[in-house]
Protein backbone atom coordinates (compact mmCIF):
# COMPACT_ATOMS: atom_id res chain seq x y z
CA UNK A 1 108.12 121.95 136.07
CA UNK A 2 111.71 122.58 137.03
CA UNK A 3 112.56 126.47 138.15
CA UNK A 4 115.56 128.20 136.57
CA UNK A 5 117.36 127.56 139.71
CA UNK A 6 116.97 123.86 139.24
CA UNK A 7 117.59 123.92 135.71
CA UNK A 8 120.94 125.13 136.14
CA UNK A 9 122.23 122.20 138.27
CA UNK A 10 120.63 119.54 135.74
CA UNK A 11 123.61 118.39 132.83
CA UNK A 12 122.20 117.07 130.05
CA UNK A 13 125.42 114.47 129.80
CA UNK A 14 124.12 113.31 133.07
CA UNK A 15 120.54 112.78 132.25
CA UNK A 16 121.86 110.78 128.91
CA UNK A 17 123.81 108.65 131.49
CA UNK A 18 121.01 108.09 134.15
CA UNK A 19 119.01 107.11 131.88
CA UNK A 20 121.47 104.90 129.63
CA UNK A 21 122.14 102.58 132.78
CA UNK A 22 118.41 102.03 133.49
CA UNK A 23 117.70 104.75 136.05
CA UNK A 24 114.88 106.72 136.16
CA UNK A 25 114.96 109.95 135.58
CA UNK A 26 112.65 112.70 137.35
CA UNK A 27 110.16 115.34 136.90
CA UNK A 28 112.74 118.24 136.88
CA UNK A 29 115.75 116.26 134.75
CA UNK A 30 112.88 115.09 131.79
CA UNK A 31 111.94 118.67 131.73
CA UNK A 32 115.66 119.97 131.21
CA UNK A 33 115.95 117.33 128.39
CA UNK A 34 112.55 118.47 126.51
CA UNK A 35 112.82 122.49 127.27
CA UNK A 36 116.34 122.42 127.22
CA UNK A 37 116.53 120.76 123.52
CA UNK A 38 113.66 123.13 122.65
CA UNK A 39 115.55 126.09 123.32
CA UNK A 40 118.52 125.00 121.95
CA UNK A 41 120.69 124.57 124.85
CA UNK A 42 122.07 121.28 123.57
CA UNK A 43 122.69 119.70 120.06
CA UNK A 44 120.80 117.12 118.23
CA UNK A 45 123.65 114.71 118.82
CA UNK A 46 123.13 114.86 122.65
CA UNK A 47 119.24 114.60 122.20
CA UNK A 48 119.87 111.49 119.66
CA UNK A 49 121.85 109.71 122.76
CA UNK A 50 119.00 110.51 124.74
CA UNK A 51 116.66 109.30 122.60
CA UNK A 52 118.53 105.82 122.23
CA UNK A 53 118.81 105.16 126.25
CA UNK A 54 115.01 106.09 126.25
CA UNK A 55 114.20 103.02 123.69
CA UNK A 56 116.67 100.83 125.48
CA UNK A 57 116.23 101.27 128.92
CA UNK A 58 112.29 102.07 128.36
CA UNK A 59 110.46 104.25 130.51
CA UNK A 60 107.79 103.96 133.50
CA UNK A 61 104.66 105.29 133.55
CA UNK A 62 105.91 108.16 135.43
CA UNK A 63 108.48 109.17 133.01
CA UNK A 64 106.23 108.73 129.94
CA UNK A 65 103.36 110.98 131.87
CA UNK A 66 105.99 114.09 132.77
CA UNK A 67 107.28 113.31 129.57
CA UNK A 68 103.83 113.49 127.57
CA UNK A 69 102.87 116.55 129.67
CA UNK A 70 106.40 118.38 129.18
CA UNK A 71 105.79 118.03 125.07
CA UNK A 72 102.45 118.90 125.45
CA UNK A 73 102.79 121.83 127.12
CA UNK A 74 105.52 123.27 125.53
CA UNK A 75 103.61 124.65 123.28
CA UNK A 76 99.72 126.33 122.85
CA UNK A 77 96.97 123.69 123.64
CA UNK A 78 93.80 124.64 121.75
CA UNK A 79 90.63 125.39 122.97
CA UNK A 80 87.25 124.95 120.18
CA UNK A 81 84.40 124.96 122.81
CA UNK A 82 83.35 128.17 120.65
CA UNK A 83 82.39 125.40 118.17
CA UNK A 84 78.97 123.63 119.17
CA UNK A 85 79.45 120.36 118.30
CA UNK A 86 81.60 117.34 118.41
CA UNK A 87 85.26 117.28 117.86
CA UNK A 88 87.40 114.17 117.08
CA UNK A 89 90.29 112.81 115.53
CA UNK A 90 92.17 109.78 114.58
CA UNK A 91 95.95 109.12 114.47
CA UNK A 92 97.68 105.90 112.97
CA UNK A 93 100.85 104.77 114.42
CA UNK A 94 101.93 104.33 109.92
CA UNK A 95 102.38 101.83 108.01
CA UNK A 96 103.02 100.87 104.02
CA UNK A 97 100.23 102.38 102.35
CA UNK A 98 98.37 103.81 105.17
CA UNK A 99 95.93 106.55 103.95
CA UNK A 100 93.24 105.92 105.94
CA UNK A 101 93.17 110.14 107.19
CA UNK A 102 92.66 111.60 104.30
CA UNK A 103 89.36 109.74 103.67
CA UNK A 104 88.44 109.88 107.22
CA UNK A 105 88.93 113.58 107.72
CA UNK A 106 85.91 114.76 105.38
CA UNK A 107 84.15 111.76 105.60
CA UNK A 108 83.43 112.49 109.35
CA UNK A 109 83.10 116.15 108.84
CA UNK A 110 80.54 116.05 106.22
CA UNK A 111 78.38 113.95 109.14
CA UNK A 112 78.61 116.62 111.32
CA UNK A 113 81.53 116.19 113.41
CA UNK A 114 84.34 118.53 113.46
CA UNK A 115 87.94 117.27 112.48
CA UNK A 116 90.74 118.68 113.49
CA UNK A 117 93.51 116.97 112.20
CA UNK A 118 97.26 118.20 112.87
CA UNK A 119 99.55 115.66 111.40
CA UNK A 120 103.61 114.41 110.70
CA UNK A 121 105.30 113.65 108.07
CA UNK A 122 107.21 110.03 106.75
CA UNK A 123 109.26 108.58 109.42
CA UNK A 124 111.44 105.68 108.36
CA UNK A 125 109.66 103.37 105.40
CA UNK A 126 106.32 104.62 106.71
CA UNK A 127 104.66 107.62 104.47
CA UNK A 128 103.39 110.90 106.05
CA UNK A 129 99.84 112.51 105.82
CA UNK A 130 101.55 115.71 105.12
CA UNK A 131 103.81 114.52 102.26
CA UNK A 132 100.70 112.80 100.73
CA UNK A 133 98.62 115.90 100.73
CA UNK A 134 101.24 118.56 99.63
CA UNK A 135 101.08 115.54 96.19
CA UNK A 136 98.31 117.91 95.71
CA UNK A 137 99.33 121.19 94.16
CA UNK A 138 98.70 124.23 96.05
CA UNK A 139 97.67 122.70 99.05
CA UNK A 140 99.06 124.53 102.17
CA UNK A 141 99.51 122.33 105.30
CA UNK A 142 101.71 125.06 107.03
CA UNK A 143 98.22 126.80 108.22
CA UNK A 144 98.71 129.32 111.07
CA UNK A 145 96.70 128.97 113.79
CA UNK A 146 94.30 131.51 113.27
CA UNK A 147 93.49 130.06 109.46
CA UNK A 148 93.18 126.68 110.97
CA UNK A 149 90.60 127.36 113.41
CA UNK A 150 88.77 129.74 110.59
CA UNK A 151 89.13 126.67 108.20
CA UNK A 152 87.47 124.23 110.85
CA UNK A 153 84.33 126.09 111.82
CA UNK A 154 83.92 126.84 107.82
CA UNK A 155 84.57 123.98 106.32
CA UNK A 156 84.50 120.95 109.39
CA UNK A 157 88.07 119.42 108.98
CA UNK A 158 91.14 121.15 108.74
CA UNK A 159 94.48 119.18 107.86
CA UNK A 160 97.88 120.97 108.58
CA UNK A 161 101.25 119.85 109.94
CA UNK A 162 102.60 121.57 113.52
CA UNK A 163 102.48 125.07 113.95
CA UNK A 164 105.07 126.72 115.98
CA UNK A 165 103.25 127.10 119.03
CA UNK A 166 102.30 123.28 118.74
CA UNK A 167 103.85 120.90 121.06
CA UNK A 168 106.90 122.65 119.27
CA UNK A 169 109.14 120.11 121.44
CA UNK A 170 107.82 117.00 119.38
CA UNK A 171 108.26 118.83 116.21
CA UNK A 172 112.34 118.83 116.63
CA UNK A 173 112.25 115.23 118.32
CA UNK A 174 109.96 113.72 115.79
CA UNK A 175 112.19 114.78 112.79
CA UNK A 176 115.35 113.75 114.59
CA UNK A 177 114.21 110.07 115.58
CA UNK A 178 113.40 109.91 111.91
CA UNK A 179 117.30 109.93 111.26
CA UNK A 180 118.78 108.24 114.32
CA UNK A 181 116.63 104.94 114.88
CA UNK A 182 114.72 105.68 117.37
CA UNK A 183 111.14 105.89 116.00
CA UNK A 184 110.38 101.98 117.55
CA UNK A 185 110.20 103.56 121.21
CA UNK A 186 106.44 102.71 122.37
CA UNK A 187 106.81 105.41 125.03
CA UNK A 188 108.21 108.28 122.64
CA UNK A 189 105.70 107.36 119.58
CA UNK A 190 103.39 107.97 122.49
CA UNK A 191 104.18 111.04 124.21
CA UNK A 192 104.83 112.38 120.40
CA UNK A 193 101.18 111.08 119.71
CA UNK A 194 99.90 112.38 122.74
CA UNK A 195 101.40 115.67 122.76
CA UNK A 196 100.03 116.27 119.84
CA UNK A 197 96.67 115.32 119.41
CA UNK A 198 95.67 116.65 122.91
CA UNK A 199 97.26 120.16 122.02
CA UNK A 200 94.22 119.85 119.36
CA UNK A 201 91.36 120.38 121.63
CA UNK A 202 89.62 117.19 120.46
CA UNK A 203 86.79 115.60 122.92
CA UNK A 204 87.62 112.30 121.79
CA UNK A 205 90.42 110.59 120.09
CA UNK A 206 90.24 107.49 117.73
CA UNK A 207 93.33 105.56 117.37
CA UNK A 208 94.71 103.16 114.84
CA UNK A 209 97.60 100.88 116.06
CA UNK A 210 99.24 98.82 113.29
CA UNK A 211 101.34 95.59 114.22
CA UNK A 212 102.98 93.44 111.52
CA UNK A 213 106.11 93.96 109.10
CA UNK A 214 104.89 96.62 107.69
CA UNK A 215 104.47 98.46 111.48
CA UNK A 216 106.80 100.02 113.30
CA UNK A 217 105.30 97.35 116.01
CA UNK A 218 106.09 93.97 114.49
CA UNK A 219 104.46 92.04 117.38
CA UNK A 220 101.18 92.11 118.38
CA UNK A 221 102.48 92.13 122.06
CA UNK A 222 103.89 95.20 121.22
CA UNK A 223 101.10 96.85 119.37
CA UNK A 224 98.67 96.16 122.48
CA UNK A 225 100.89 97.89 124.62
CA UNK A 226 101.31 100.90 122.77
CA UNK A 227 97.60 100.92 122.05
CA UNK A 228 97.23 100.66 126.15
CA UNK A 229 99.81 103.53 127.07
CA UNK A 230 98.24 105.58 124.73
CA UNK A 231 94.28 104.89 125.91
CA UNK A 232 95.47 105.26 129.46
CA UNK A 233 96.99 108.99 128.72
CA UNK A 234 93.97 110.03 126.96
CA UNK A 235 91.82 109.26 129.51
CA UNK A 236 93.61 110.56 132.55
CA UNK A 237 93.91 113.47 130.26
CA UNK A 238 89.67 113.51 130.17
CA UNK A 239 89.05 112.53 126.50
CA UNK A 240 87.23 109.72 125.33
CA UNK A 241 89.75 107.09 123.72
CA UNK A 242 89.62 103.63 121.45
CA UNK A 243 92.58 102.10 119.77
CA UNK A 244 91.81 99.54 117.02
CA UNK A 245 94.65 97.18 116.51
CA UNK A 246 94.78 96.83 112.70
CA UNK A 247 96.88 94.55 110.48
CA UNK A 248 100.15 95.92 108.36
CA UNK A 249 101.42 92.56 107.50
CA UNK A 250 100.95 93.88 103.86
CA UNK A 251 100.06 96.87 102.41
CA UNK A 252 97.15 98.89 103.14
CA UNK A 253 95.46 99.41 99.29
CA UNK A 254 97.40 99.08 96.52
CA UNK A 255 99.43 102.14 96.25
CA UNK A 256 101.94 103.61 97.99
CA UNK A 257 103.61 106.34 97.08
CA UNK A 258 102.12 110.25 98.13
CA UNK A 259 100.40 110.84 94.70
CA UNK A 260 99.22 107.52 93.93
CA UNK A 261 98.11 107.35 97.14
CA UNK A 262 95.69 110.57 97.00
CA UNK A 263 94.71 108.86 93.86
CA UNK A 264 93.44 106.12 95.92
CA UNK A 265 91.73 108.08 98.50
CA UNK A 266 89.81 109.83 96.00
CA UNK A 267 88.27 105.97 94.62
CA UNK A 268 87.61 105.31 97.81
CA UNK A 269 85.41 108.65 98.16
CA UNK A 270 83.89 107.67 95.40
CA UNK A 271 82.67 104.05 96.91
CA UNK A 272 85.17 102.32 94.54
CA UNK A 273 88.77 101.04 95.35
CA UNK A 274 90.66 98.04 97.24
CA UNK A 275 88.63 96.58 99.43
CA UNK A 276 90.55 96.26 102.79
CA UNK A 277 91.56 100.03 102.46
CA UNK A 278 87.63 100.84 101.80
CA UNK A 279 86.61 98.65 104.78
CA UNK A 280 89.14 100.19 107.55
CA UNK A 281 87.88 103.85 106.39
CA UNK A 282 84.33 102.95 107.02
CA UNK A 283 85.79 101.26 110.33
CA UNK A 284 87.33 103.77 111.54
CA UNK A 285 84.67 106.14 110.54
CA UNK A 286 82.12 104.27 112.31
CA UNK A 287 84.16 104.74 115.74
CA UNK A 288 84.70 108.28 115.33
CA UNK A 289 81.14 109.08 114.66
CA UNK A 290 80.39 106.33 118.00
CA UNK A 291 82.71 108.30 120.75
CA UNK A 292 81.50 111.89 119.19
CA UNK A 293 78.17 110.73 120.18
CA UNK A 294 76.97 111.29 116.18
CA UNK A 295 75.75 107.83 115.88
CA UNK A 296 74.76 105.28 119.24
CA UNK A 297 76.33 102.22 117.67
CA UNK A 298 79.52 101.77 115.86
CA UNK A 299 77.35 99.72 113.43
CA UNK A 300 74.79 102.56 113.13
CA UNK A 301 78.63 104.87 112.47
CA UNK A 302 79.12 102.09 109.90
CA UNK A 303 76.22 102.52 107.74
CA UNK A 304 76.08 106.29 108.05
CA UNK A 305 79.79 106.05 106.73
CA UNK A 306 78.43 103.95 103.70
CA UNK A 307 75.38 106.44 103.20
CA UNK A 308 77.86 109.28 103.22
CA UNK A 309 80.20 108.12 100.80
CA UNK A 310 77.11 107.21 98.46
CA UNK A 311 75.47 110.30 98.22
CA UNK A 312 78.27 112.15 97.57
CA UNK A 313 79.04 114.35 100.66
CA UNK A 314 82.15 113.05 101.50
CA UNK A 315 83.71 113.79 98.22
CA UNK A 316 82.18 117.12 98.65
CA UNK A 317 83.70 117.95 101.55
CA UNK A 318 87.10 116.63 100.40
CA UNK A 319 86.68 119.42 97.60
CA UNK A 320 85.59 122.22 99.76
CA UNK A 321 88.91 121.14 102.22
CA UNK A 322 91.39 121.17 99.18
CA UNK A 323 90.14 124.45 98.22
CA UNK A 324 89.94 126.10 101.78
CA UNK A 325 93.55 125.32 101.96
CA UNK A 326 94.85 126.39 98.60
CA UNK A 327 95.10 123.25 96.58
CA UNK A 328 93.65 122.32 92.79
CA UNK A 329 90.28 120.74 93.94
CA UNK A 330 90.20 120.12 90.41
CA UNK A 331 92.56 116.52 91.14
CA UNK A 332 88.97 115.41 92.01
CA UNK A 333 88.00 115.10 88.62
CA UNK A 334 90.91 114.75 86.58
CA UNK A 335 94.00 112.97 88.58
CA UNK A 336 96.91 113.60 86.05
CA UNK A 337 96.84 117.47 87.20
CA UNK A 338 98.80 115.12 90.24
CA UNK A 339 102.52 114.55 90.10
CA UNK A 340 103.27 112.30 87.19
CA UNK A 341 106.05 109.90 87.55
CA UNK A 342 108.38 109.98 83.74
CA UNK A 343 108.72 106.21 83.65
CA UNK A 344 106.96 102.82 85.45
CA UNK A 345 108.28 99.12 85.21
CA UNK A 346 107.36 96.33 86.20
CA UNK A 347 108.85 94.03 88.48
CA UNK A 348 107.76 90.19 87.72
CA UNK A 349 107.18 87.10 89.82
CA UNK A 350 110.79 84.70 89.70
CA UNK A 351 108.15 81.93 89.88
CA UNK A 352 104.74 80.72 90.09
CA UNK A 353 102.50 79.76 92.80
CA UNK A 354 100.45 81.91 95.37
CA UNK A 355 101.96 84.62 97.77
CA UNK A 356 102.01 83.11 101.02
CA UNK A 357 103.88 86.50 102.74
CA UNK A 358 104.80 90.11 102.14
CA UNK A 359 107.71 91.69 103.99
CA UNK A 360 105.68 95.20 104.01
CA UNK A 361 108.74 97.00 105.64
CA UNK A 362 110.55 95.80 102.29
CA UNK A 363 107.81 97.67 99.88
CA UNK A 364 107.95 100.82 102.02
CA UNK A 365 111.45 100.44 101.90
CA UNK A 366 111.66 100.19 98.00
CA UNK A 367 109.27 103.28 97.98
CA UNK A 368 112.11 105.37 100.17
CA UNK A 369 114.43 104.43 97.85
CA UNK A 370 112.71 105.95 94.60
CA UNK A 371 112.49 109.42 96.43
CA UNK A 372 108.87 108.50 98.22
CA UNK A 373 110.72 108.92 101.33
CA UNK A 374 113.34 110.53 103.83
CA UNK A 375 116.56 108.89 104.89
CA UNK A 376 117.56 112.59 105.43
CA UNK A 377 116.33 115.36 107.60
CA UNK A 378 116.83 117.28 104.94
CA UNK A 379 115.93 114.75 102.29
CA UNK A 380 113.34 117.01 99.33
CA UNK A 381 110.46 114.01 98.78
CA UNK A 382 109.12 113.22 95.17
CA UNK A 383 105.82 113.05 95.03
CA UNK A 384 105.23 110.84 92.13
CA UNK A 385 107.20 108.07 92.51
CA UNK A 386 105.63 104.88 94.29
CA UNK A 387 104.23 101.59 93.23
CA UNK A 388 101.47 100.17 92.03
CA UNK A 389 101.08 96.39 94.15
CA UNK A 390 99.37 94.04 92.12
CA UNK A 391 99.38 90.88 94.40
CA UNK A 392 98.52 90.38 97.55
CA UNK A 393 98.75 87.59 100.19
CA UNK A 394 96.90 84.34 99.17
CA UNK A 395 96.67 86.05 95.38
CA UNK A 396 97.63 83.37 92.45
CA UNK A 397 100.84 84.25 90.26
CA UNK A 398 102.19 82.80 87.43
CA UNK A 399 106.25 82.94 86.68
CA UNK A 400 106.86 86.64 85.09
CA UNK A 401 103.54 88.02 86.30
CA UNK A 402 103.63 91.44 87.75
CA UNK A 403 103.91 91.75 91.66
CA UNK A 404 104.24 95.04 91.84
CA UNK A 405 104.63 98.14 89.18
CA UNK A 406 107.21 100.82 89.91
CA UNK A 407 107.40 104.38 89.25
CA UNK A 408 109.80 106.54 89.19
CA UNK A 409 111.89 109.48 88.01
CA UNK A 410 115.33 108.48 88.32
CA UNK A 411 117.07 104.85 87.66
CA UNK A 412 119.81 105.97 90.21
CA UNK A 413 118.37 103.65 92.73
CA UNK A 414 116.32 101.62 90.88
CA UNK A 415 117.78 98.57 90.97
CA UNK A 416 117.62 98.83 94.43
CA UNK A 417 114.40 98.99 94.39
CA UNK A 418 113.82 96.29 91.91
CA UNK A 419 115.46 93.61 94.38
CA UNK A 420 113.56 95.05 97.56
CA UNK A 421 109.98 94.01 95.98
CA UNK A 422 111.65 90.52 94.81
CA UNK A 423 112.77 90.00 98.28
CA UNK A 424 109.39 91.01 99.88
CA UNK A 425 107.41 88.48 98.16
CA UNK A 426 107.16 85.14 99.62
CA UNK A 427 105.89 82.50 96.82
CA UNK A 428 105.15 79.08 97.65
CA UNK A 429 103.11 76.19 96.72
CA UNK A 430 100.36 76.08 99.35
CA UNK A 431 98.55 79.34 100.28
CA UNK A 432 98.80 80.62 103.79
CA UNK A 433 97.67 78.55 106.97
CA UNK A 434 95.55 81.61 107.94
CA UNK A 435 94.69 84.79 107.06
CA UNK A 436 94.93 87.91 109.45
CA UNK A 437 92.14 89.47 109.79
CA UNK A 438 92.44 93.47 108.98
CA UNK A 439 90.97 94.69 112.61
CA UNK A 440 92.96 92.27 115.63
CA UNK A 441 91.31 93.89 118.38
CA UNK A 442 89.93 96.73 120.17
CA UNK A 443 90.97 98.73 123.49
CA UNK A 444 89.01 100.86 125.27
């Protein structure tokens, strides 16, 4: 870390400029950027440049380790040894429809692994485990510390957003690249990643990597190399690490949209829902109970997933999390005490024949629009607006048929909205050549 003495003699203008014609930057200058910005020593338009030359230019391993370490330890890193057993989590890089955490969080904690979960919010057309569960009323994400570790050893899992003493450096960057285009970077989603989720204390660390056009990794090339960085820093960090490489070509489920979608975690606890959102939960599920050493197989993690889920206990444990952390566990049993949108429509096929494509970044983008998202810092989310997808890729449609249904509260920008799910859809004659499979590959 850079002394006082040092810090003095680093500009921030400089840094932007170092880095903005491809040099690359040290130790002591990437710590002036991240404690400097922390502090407040320079504005978010200075950091914003920064953050641009850092997606252009890139960054080498170097950078991206001092830079992972700087975030992470600008903050409190946690320590849960006092907690015999187990603990693990599992971030996804987003996507359209992506609700795989708030399935996964009890699921794995009512088999006997502990899950602490600390989380973010939307960024871009992607939506935010913390916007999905505050859908729930009462439900307190803003946890201190102290109630978060109390809520873990009673309950298992714990879900809350960053604290203050939290990698507080990637909790000012992350809401800034939000607004300023600069959420692609593979290096800063994964020192933000990183930083993060080993400030958590976690043995082991499961990690779902989306690629497709509903990702903010559009190329599989891409997604692998994310997935790598972020395996590599885990491990020289001493945790156990796997990144599955899943597809976002379309939706994940069939809502999206923070109420609907707790809606559609609770089917899935109940061994009902869409299939390809029910089959990456037990997935996922499977790994984390592999690397926490609950289950010797992933396959043996799959089918104590499915047993789980059966009997009841995840469901169970989703209520006794709701209710450790203030929210109306009675959702469980009767969903319209969720945010209720005033008005749906639908928005119909222009012709017939079978959906040969989604644009997913389109139907996340028509979910922003309603209110679902932030273009905004500062943007207040609605919780109830979203919409409903009806058809999928390789899915017959007839001219007029519903693709998707839309709720929402205000018909300021529904039109908008309206022509962004038209445009997504992709009808043709033929169904597509192939289909992509929902898990591409796995890194270890």
């Amino acid at each position: 870390m850079a002394t006082p003495s040092q810090r003095q003699t680093i500009r921030i203008i400089d840094v932007i400029r170092k880095k903005r014609d491809g040099g690359e930057l040290s130790p002591a200058e990437i710590e002036a950027v991240i404690s400097g910005y922390t502090r407040g020593d320079f504005p978010d338009y200075q950091m914003s440049a920064w953050l641009m030359a850092a997606l252009i230019r890139g960054m080498s391993k170097a950078e991206l380790a001092t830079l992972t370490e700087a975030m992470l330890h600008s903050g409190q890193v946690l320590d849960f040894s006092e907690l015999a057993g187990p603990k693990v989590d599992k971030h996804s890089t987003g996507g359209v429809g992506d609700k795989t955490s708030l399935v996964l969080a009890p699921l794995v904690a009512s088999g006997g692994v502990y899950v602490p979960m600390i989380s973010g919010r939307g960024l871009g057309h992607t939506g935010g485990t913390l916007d999905k569960l505050e859908a729930i009323p009462g439900f307190n994400v803003n946890f201190t510390l102290a109630e978060f570790r109390r809520t873990l050893a009673r309950v298992g899992c714990a879900m809350i957003g960053q604290t203050a003493e939290i990698a507080p450096a990637d909790k000012e960057i992350y809401a800034l690249r939000d607004v300023t285009g600069t959420v692609e970077s593979p290096f800063l989603i994964c020192a933000s990643i990183m930083s993060k989720k080993l400030a958590e204390g976690v043995d082991a660390l499961v990690l779902d990597v989306k690629t497709g056009s509903g990702a903010f990794m559009k190329k599989m090339e891409d997604s692998e190399f994310l997935a790598s960085l972020m395996v590599e820093t885990g491990k020289r960090m001493g945790k156990k690490m796997v990144a599955l490489i899943t597809d976002m070509d379309q939706p994940l489920g069939n809502y999206v949209g923070n109420a609907l979608e707790i809606v559609e975690c609770l089917d899935i606890l109940e061994g009902r829902g869409a299939a390809d959102l029910r089959e990456l939960c037990i997935e996922e599920a499977a790994w984390m109970f592999c690397v926490a050493g609950r289950s010797g197989t992933v396959q043996e993690g799959r089918q104590l997933s499915e047993k789980l889920i059966a009997q009841g206990s995840a469901m169970q444990k989703f209520r006794e999390m709701v209710r450790a952390q203030g929210g109306d566990e009675r959702v469980v049993d009767d969903r319209a005490r969720l945010p209720q949108a005033k008005s749906t429509v639908a928005v119909p096929a222009v012709q017939g024949g079978l959906v040969a494509a989604i644009d997913c970044e389109r139907l996340g983008v028509a979910s922003l629009v309603l209110g679902g998202g932030r273009e905004k810092k500062e943007d207040v989310i609605d919780p109830a607006v979203g919409l409903v997808v009806h058809k999928k890729v390789g899915d017959g449609v007839a001219a007029g048929e519903a693709l998707c249904t839309v709720y929402y509260n205000s018909g300021a920008r529904l039109e908008e909205a309206q022509a962004a799910i038209t445009q997504a859809y992709t009808i043709a004659p033929e169904p597509p050549r192939e289909r992509r499979p929902l898990l591409h590959k796995v890194i270890q």
